[in-house]
N, C-alpha and C. Protein backbone atom coordinates (compact mmCIF):
# COMPACT_ATOMS: atom_id res chain seq x y z
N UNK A 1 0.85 -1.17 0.00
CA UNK A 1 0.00 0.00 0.00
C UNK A 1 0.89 1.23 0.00
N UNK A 2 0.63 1.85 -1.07
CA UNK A 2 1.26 3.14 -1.11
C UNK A 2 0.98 4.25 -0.16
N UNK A 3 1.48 4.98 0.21
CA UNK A 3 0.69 6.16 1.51
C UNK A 3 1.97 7.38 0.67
N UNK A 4 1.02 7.88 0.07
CA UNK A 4 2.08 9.67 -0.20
C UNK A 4 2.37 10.57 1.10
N UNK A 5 3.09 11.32 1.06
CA UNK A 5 3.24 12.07 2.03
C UNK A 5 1.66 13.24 2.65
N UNK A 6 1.73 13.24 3.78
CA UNK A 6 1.11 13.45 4.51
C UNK A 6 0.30 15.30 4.15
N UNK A 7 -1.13 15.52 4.38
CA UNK A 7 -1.59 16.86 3.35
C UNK A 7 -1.05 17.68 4.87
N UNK A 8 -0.69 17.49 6.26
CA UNK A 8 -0.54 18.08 6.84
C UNK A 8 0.96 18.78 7.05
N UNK A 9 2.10 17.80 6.44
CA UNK A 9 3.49 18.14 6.05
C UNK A 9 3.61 19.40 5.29
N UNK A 10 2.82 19.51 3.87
CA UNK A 10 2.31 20.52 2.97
C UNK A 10 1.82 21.86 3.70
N UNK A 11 0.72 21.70 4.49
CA UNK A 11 0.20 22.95 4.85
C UNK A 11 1.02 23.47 5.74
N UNK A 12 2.06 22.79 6.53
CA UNK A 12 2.76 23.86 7.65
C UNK A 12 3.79 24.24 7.00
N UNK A 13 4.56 23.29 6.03
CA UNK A 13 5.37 24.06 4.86
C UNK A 13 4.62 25.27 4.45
N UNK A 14 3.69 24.94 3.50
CA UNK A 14 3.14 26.30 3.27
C UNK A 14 3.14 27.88 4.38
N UNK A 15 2.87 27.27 5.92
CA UNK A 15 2.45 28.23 6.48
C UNK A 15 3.25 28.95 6.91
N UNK A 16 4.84 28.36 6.84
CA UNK A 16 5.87 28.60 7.50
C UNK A 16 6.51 29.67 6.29
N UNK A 17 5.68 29.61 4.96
CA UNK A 17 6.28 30.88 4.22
C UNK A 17 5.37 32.21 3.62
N UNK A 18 4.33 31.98 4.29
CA UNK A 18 3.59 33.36 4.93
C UNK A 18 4.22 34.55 4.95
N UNK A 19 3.97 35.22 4.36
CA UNK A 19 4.54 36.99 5.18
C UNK A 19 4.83 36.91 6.72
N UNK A 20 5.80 37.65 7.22
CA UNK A 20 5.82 38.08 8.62
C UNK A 20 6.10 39.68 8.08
N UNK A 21 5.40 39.89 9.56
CA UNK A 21 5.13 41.55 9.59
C UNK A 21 6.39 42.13 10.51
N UNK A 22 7.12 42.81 10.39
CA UNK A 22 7.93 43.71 11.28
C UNK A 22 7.32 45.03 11.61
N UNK A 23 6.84 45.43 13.18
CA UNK A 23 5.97 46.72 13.13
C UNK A 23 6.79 47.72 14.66
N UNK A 24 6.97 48.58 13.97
CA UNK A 24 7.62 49.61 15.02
C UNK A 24 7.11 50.43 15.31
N UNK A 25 6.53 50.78 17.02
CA UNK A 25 6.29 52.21 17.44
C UNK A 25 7.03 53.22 17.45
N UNK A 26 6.83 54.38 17.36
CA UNK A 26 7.14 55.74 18.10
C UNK A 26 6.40 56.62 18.36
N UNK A 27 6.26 56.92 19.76
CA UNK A 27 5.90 58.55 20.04
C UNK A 27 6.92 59.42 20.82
N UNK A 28 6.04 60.66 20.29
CA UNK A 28 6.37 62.00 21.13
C UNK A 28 5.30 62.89 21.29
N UNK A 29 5.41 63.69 22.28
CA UNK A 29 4.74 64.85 23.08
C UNK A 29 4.53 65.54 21.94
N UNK A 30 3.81 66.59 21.26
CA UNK A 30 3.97 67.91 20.64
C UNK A 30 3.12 69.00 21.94
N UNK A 31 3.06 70.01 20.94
CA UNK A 31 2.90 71.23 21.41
C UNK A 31 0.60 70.79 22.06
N UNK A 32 0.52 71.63 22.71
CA UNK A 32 -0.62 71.66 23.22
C UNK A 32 -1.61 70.25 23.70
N UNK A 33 -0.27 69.62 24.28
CA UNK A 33 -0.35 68.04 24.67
C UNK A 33 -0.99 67.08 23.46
N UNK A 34 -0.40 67.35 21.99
CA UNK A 34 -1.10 66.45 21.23
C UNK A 34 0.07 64.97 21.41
N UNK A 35 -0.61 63.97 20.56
CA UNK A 35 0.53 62.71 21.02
C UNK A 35 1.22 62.39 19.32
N UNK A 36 2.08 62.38 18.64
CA UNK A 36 2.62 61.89 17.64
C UNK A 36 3.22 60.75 17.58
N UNK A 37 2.60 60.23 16.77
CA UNK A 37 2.73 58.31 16.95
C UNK A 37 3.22 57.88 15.41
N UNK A 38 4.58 57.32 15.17
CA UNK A 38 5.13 57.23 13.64
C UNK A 38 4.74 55.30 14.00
N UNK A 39 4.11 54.56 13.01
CA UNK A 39 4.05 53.62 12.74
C UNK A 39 5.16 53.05 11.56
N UNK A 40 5.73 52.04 12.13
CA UNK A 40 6.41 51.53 10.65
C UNK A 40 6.26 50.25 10.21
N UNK A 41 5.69 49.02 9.17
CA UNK A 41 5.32 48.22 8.74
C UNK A 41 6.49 47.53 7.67
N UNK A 42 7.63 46.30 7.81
CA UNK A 42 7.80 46.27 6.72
C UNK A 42 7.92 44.60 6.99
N UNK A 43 8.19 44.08 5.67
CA UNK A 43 8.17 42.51 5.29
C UNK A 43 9.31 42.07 6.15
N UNK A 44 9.03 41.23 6.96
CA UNK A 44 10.19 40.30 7.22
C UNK A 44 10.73 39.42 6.49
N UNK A 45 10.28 38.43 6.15
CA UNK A 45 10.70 37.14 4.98
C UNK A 45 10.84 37.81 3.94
N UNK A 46 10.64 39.26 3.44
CA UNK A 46 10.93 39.27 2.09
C UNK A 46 11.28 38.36 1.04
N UNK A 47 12.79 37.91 1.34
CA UNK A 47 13.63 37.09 0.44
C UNK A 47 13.14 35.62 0.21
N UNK A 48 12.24 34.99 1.25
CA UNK A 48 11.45 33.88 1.34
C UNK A 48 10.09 34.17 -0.02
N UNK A 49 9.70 35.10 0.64
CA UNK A 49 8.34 35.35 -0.35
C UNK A 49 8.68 35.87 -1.73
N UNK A 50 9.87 36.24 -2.27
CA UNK A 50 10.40 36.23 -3.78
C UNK A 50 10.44 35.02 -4.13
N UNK A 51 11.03 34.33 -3.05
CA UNK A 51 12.17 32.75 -3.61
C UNK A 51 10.73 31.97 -3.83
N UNK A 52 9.47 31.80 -2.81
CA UNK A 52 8.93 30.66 -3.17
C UNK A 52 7.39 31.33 -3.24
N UNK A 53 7.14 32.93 -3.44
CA UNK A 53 6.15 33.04 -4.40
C UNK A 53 4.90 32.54 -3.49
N UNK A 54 4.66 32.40 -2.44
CA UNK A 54 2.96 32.47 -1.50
C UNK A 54 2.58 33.48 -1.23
N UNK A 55 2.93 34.68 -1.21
CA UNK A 55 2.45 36.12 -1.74
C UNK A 55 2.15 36.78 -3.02
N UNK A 56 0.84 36.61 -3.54
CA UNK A 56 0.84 37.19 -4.98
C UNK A 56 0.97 39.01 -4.82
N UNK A 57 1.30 39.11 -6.48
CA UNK A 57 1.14 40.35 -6.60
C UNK A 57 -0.04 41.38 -5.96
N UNK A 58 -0.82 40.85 -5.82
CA UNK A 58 -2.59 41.52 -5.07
C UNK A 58 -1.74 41.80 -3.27
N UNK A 59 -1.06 41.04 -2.99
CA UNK A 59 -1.29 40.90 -1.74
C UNK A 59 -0.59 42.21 -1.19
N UNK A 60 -1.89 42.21 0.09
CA UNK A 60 -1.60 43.65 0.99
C UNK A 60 -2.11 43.44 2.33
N UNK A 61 -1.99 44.21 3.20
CA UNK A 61 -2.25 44.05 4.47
C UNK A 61 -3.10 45.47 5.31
N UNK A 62 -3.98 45.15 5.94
CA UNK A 62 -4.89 46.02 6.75
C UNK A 62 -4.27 46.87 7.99
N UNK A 63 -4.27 48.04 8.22
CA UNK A 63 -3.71 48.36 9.04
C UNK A 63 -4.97 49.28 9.90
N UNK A 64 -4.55 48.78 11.24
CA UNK A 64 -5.78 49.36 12.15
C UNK A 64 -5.21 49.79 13.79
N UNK A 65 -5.75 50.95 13.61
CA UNK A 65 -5.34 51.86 15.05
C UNK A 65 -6.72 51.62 16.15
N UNK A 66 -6.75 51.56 16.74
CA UNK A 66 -8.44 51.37 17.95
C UNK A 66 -8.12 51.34 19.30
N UNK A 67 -9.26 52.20 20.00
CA UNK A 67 -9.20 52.88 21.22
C UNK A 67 -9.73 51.61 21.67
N UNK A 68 -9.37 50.15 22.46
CA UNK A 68 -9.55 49.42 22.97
C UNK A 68 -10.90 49.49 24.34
N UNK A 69 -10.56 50.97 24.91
CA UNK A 69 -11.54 50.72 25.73
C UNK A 69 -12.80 51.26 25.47
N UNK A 70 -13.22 52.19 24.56
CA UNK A 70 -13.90 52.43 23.82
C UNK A 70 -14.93 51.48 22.46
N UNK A 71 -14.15 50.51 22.23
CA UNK A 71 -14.39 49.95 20.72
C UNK A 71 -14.54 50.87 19.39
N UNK A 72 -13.37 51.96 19.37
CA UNK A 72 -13.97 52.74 18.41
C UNK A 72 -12.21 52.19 17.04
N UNK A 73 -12.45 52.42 16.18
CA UNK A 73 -11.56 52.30 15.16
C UNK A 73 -10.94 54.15 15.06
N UNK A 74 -9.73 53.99 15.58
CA UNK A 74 -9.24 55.49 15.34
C UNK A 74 -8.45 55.61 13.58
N UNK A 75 -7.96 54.47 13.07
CA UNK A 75 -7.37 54.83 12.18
C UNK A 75 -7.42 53.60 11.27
N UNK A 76 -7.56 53.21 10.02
CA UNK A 76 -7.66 51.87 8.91
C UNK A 76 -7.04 52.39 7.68
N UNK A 77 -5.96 52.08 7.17
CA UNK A 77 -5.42 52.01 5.98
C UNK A 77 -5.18 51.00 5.40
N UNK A 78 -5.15 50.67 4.01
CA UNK A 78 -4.51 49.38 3.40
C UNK A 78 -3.17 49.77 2.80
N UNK A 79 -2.12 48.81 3.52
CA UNK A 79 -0.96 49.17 2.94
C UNK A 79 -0.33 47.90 2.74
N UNK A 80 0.88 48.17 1.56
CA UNK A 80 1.62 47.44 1.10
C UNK A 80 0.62 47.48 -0.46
């Protein structure tokens, strides 16, 4: 009896070449107590996701700011 390799070997391969996200805060104080907050977003695996291509050209990622105790959405962009 033949037995091929396993569909679960496949999918964690697959999953293991996913995008990873690298995301950096910063703030500072400004003038009249406002808060300035620089977000930065970039690919980790890059060189993974050229070499074996599980990111198509379409692909992008949601970006979302929210006042947690509130439930309100302060900020949503699509980037990348």
């Amino acid at each position: 009896m033949g037995v091929g390799t396993s569909k679960g070997n496949v999918f964690i391969r697959t999953c293991k070449q996913l995008p990873e996200y690298s995301l950096s805060l910063t703030h500072s104080i400004g003038k009249l107590n406002t808060l300035k907050i620089e977000v930065n977003c970039s690919l980790a695996n890059i060189g993974d996701l050229q070499k074996e291509k599980t990111a198509g050209q379409k692909h992008s990622a949601l970006l979302l700011i929210a006042d947690r105790s509130s439930n309100v959405i302060i900020y949503s962009n699509k980037i990348l």
